[in-house]
C-alpha atoms as a PDB file:
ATOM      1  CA  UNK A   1      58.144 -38.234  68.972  1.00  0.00           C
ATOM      2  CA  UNK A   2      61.340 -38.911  67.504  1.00  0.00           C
ATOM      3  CA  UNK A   3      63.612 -38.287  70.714  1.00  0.00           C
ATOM      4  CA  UNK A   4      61.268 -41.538  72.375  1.00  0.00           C
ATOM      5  CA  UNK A   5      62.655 -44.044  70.000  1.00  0.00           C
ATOM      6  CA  UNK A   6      65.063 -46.748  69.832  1.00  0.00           C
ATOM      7  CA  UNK A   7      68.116 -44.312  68.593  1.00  0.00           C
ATOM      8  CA  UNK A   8      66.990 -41.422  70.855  1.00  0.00           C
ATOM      9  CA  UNK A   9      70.024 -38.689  70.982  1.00  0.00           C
ATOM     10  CA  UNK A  10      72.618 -40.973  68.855  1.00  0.00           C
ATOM     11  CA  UNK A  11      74.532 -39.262  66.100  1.00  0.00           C
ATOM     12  CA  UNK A  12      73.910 -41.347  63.018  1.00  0.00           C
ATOM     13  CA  UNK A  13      75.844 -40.813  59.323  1.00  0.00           C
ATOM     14  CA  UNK A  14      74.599 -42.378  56.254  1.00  0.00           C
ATOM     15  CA  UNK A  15      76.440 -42.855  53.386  1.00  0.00           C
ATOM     16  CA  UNK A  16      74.473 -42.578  50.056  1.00  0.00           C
ATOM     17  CA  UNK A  17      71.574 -40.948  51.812  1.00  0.00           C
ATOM     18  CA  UNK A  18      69.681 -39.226  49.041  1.00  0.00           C
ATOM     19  CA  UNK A  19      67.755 -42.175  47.266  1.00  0.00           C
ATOM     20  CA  UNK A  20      66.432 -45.890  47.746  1.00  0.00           C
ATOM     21  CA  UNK A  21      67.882 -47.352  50.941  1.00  0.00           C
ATOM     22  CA  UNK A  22      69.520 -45.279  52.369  1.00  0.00           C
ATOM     23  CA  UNK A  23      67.011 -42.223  52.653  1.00  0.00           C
ATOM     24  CA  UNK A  24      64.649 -44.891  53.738  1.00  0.00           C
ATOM     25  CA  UNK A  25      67.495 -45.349  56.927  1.00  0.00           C
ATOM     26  CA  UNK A  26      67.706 -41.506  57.015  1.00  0.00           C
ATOM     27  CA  UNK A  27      64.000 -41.213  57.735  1.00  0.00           C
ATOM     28  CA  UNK A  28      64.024 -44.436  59.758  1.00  0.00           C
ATOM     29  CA  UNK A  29      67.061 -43.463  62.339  1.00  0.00           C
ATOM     30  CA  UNK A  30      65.474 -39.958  62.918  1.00  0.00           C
ATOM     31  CA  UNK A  31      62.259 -40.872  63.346  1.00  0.00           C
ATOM     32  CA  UNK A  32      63.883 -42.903  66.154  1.00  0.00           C
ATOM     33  CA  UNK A  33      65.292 -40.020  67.534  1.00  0.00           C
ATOM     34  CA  UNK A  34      69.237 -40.446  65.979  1.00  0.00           C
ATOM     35  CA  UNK A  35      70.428 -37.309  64.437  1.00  0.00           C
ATOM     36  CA  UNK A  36      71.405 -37.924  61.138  1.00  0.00           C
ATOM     37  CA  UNK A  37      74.523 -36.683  59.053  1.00  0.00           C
ATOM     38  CA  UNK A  38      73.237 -37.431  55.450  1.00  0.00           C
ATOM     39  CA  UNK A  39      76.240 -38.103  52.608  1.00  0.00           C
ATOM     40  CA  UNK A  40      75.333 -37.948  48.927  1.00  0.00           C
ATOM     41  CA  UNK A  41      76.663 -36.654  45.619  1.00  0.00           C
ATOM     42  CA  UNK A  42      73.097 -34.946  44.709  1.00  0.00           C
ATOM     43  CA  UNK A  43      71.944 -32.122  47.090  1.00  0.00           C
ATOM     44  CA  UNK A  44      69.033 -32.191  45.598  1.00  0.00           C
ATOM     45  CA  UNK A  45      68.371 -35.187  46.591  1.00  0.00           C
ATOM     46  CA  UNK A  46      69.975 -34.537  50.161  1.00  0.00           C
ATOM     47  CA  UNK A  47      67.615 -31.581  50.688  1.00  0.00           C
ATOM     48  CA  UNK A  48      64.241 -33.280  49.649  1.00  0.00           C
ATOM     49  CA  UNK A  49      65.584 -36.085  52.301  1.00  0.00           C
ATOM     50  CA  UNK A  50      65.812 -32.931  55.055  1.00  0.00           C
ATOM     51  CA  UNK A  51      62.960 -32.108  54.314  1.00  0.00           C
ATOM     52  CA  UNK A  52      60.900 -35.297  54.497  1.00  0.00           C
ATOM     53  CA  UNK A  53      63.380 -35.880  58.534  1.00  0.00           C
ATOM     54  CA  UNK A  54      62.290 -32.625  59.782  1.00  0.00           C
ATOM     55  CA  UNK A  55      58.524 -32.547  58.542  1.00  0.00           C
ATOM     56  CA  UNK A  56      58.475 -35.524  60.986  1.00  0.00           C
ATOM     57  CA  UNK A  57      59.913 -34.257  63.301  1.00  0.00           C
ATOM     58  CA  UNK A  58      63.667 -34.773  63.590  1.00  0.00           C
ATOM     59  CA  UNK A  59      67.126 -33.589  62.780  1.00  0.00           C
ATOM     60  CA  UNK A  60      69.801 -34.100  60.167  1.00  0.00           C
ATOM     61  CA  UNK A  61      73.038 -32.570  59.333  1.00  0.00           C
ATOM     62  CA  UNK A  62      73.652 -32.308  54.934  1.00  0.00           C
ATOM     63  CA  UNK A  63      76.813 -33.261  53.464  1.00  0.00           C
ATOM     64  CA  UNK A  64      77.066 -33.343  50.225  1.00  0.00           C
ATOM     65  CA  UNK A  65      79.755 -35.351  49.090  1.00  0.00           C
ATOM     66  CA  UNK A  66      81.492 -37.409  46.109  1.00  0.00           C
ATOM     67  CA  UNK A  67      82.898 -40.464  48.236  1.00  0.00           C
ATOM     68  CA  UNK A  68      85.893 -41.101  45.685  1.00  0.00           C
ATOM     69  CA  UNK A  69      87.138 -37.788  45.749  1.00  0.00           C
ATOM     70  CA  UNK A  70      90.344 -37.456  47.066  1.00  0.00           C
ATOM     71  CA  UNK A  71      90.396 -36.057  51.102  1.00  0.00           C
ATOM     72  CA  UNK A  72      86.576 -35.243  51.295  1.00  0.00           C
ATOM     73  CA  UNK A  73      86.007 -38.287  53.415  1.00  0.00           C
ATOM     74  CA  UNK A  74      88.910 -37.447  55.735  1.00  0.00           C
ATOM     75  CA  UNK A  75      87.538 -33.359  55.975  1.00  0.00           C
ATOM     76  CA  UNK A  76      83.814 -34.830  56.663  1.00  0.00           C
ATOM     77  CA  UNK A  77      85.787 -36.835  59.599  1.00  0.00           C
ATOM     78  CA  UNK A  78      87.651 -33.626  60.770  1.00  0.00           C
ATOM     79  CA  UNK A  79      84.425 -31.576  60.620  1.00  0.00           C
ATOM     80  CA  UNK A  80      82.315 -34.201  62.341  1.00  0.00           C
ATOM     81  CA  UNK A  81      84.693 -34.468  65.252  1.00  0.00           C
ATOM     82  CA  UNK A  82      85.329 -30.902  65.664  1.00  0.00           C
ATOM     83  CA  UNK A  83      81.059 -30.427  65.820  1.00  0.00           C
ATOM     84  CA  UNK A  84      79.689 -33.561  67.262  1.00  0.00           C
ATOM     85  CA  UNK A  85      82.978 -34.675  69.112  1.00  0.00           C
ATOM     86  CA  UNK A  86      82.033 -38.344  68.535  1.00  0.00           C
ATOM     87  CA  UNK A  87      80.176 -40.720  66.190  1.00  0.00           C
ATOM     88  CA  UNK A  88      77.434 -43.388  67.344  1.00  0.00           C
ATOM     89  CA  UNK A  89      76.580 -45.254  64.105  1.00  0.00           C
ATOM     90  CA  UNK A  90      78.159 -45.627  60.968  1.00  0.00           C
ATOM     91  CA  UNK A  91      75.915 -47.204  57.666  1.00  0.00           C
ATOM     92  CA  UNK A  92      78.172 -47.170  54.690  1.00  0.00           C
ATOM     93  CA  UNK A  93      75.584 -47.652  52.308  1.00  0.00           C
ATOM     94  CA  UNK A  94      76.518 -45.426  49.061  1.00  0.00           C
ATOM     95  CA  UNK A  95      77.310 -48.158  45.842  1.00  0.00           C
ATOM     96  CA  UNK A  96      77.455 -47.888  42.245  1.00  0.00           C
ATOM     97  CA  UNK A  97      76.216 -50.957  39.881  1.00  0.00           C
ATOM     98  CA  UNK A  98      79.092 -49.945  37.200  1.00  0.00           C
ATOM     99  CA  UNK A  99      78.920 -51.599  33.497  1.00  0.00           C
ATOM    100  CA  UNK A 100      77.798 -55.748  33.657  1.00  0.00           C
ATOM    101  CA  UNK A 101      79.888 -57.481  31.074  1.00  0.00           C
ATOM    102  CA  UNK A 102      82.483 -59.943  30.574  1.00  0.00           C
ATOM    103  CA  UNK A 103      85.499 -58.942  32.698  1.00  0.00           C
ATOM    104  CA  UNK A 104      88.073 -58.806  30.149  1.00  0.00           C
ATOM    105  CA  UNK A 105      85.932 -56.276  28.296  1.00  0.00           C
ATOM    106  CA  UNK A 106      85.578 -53.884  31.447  1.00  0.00           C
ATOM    107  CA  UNK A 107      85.982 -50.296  31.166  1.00  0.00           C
ATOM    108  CA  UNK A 108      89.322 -49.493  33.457  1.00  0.00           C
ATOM    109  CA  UNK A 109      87.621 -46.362  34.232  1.00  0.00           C
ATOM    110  CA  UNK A 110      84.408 -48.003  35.136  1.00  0.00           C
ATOM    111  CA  UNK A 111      86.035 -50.748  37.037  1.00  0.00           C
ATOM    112  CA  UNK A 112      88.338 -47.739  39.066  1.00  0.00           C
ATOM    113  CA  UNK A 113      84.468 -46.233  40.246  1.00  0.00           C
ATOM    114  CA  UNK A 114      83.024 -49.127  41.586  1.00  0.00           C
ATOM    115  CA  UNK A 115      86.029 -50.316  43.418  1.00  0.00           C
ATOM    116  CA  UNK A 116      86.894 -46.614  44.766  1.00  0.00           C
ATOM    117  CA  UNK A 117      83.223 -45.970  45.679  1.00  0.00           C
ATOM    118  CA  UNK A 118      82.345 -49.353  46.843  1.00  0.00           C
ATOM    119  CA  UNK A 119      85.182 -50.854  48.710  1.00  0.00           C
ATOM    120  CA  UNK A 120      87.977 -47.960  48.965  1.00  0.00           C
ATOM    121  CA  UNK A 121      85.447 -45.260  50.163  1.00  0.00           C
ATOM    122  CA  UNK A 122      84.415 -48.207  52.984  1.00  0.00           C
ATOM    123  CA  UNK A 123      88.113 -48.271  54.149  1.00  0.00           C
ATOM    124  CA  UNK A 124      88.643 -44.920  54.441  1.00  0.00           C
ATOM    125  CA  UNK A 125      85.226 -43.877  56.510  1.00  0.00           C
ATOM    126  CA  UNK A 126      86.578 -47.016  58.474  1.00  0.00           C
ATOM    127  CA  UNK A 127      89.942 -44.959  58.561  1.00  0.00           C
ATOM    128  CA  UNK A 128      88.492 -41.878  59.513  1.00  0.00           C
ATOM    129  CA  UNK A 129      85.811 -42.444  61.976  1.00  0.00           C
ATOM    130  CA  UNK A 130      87.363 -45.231  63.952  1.00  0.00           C
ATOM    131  CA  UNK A 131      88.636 -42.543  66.348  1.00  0.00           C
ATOM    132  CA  UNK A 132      84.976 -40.908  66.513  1.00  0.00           C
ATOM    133  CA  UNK A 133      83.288 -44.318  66.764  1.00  0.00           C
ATOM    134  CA  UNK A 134      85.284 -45.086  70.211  1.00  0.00           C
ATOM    135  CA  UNK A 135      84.358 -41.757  71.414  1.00  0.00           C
ATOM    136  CA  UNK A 136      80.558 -43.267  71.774  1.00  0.00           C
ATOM    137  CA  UNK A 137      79.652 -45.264  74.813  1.00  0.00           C
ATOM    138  CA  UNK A 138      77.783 -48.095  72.535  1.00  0.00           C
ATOM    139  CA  UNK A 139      79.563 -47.248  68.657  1.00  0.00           C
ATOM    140  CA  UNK A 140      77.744 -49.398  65.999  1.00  0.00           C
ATOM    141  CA  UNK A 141      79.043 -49.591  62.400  1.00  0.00           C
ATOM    142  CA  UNK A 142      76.675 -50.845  59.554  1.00  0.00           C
ATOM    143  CA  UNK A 143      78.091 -51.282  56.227  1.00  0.00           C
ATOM    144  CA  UNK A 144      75.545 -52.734  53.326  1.00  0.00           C
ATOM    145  CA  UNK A 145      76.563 -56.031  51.224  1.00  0.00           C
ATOM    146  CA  UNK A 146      75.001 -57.754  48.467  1.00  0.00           C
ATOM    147  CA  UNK A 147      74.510 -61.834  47.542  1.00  0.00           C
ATOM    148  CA  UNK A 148      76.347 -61.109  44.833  1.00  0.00           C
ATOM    149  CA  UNK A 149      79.410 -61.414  46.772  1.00  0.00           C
ATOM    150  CA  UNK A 150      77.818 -64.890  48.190  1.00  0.00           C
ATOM    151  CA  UNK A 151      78.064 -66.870  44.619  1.00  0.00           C
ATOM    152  CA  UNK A 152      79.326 -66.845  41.000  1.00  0.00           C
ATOM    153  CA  UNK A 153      77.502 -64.216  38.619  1.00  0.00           C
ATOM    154  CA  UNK A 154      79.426 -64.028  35.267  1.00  0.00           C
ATOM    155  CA  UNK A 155      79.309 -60.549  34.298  1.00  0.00           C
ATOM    156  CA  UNK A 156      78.954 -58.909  37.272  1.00  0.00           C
ATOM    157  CA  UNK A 157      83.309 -58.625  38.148  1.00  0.00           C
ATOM    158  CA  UNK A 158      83.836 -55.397  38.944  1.00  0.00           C
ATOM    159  CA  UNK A 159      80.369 -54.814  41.857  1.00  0.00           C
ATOM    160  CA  UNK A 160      81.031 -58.242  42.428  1.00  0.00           C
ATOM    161  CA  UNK A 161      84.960 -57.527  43.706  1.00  0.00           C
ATOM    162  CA  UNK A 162      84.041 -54.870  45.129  1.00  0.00           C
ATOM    163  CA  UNK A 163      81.263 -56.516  47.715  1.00  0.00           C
ATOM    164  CA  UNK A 164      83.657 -59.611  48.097  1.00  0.00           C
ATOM    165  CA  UNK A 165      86.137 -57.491  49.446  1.00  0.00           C
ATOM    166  CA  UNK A 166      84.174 -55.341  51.402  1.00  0.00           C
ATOM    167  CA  UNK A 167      83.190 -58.353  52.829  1.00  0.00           C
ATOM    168  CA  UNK A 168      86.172 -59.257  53.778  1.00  0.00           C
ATOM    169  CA  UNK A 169      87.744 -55.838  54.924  1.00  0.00           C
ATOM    170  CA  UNK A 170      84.328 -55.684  57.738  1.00  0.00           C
ATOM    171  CA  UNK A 171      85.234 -59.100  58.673  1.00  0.00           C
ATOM    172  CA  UNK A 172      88.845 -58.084  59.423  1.00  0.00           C
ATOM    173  CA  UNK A 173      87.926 -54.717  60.992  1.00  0.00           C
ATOM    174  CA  UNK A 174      85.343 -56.544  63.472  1.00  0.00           C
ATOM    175  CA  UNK A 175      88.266 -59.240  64.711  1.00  0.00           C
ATOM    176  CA  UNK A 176      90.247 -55.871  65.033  1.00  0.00           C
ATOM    177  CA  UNK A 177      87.659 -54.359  67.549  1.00  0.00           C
ATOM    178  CA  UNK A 178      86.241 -57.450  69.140  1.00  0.00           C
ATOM    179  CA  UNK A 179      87.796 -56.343  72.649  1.00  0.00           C
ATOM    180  CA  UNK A 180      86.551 -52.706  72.193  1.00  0.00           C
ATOM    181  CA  UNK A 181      82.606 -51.724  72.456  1.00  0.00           C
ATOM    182  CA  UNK A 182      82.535 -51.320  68.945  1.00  0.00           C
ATOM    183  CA  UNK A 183      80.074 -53.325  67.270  1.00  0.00           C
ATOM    184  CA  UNK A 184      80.416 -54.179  63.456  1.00  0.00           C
ATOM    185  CA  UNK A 185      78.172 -56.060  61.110  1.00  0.00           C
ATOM    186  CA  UNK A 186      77.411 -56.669  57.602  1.00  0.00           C
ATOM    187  CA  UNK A 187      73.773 -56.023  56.420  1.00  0.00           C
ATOM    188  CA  UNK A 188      72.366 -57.406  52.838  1.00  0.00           C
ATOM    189  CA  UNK A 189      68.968 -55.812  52.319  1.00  0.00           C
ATOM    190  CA  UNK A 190      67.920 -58.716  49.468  1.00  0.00           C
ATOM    191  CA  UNK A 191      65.967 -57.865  46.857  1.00  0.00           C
ATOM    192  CA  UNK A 192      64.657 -54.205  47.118  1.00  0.00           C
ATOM    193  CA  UNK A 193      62.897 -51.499  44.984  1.00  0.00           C
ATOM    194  CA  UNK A 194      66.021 -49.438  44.261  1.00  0.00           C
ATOM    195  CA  UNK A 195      67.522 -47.817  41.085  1.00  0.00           C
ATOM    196  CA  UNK A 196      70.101 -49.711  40.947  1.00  0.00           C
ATOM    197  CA  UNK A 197      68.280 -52.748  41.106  1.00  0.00           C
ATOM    198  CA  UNK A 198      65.817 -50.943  37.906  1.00  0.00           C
ATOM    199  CA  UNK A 199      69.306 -50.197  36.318  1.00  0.00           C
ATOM    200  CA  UNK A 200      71.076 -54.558  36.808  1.00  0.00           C
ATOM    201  CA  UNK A 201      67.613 -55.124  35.566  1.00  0.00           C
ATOM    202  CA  UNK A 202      65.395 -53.109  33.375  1.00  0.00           C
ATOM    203  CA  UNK A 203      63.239 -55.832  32.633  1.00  0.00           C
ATOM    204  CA  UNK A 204      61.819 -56.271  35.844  1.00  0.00           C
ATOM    205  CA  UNK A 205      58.455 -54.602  37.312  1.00  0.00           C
ATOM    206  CA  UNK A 206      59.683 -52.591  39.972  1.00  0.00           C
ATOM    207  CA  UNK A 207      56.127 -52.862  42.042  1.00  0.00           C
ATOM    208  CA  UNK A 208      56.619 -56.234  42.411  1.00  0.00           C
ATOM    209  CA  UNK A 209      59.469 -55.776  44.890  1.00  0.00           C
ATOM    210  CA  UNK A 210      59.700 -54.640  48.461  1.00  0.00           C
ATOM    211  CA  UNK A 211      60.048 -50.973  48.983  1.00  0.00           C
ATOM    212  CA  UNK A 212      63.558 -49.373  50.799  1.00  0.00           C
ATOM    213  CA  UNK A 213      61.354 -48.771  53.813  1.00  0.00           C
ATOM    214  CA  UNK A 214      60.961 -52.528  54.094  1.00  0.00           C
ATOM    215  CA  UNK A 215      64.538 -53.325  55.528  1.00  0.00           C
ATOM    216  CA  UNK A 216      65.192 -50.140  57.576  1.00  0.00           C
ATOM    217  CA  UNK A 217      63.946 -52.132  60.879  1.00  0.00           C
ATOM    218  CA  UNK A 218      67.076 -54.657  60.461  1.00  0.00           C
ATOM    219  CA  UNK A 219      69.546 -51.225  60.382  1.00  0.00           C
ATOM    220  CA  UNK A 220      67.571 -50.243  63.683  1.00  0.00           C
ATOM    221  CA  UNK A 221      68.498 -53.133  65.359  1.00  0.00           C
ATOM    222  CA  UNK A 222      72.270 -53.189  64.264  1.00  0.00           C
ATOM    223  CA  UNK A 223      72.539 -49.433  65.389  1.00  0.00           C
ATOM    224  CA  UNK A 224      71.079 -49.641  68.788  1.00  0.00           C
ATOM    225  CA  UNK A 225      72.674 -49.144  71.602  1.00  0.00           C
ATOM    226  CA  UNK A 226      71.117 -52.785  72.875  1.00  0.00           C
ATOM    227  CA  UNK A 227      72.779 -54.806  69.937  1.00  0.00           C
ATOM    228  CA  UNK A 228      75.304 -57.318  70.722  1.00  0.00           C
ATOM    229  CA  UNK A 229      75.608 -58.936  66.925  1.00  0.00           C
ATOM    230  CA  UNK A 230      79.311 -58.823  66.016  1.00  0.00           C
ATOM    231  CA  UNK A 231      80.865 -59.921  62.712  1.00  0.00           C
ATOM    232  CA  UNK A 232      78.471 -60.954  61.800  1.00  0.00           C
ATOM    233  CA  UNK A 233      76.340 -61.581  58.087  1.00  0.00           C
ATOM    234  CA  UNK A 234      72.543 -60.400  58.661  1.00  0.00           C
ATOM    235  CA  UNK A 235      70.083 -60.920  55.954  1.00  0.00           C
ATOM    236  CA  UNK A 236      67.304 -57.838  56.039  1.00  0.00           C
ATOM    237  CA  UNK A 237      64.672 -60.354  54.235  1.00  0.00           C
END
């Protein structure tokens, strides 16, 4: 049963928790026994994730949500703390690909997405739920990363940026809370079956890659209460 496993009675929220890797996490945390607070655009998507978390036996809490928009991350907060009263894990997962190209040619709207959703959204759940995180006796924060920000991909500027300086602002934030329980890491799932992946390269035979479900067991680890990784890089595979 869910409420016997390595999350049992945490309170969990997932960013970009309708598709690929993070509904995978969704699934994985409850079935652990976390409740989950699922944040998406789609609700479609949102609702067929509900579905799948109670079917087997746990909980989750919808929110459907467009992370750029101006205040809704700062209302979720608000509404979180006036329901739950605290916040054990936070997985900022949600990211969008963008346009690849050559930098100079980038769409300003386009770049303005990736960066807002990406990196911006990041700081402000950071912003927002750093309050709620120290109300938990063991808070965890999760927040998903990508090679790309380990090298030099030409065409790839704007998601690139974006992951570089995400990088950077979890780094900061972790030095920040090193004397508090807070525990903050970076996770980069590798190469996984997602739609983003299908859309940086429609070329590629999606069954030949590991499914979302493949990775969840390295955002288990980094969300129990056990875990003592701090600033730290963690490669899923």
């Amino acid at each position: 049963m869910p409420e016997a496993g390595k999350l049992a009675g945490r309170i969990a929220l997932v960013t970009g928790a309708s598709r690929g890797i993070g509904a995978a996490v969704a699934r994985r945390f409850a079935a652990e026994g976390a409740h989950v607070v699922l944040v998406a655009r789609t609700v479609g998507g949102l609702e067929e994730v509900d579905d799948a978390v109670r079917a087997e036996g746990g909980s989750a809490t919808l929110v459907p949500l467009d992370l750029a928009a101006p205040g809704g991350i700062e209302e979720m907060g608000q509404a979180i703390a006036h329901r739950f009263g605290r916040l054990d894990v936070l997985v900022g997962n949600a990211g969008v690909l963008g346009t690849l190209g050559p930098a100079a040619h980038m769409d300003v709207a386009v770049w303005e997405q990736v960066i807002a959703v990406n990196l911006t959204a990041n700081w402000r759940l950071i912003r927002s739920f750093d309050p709620l995180l120290r109300e938990s006796q063991a808070p965890r924060a999760v927040f998903v990363t990508s090679g790309i920000a380990q090298g030099l991909f030409p065409y790839w500027s704007a998601y690139a940026a974006s992951k570089a300086g995400l990088e950077m602002l979890v780094k900061t934030y972790a030095g920040e809370v090193a004397k508090s329980p807070i525990r903050v890491n970076l996770l980069d799932p590798g190469v996984v079956r997602t739609a983003m992946r299908a859309q940086a390269f429609p070329g590629e035979d999606p069954e030949t890659l590991p499914p979302p479900e493949s990775v969840t067991g390295a955002f288990v680890e980094l969300a129990a209460a056990s875990c003592r990784r701090h600033g730290e890089r963690v490669r899923a595979t």
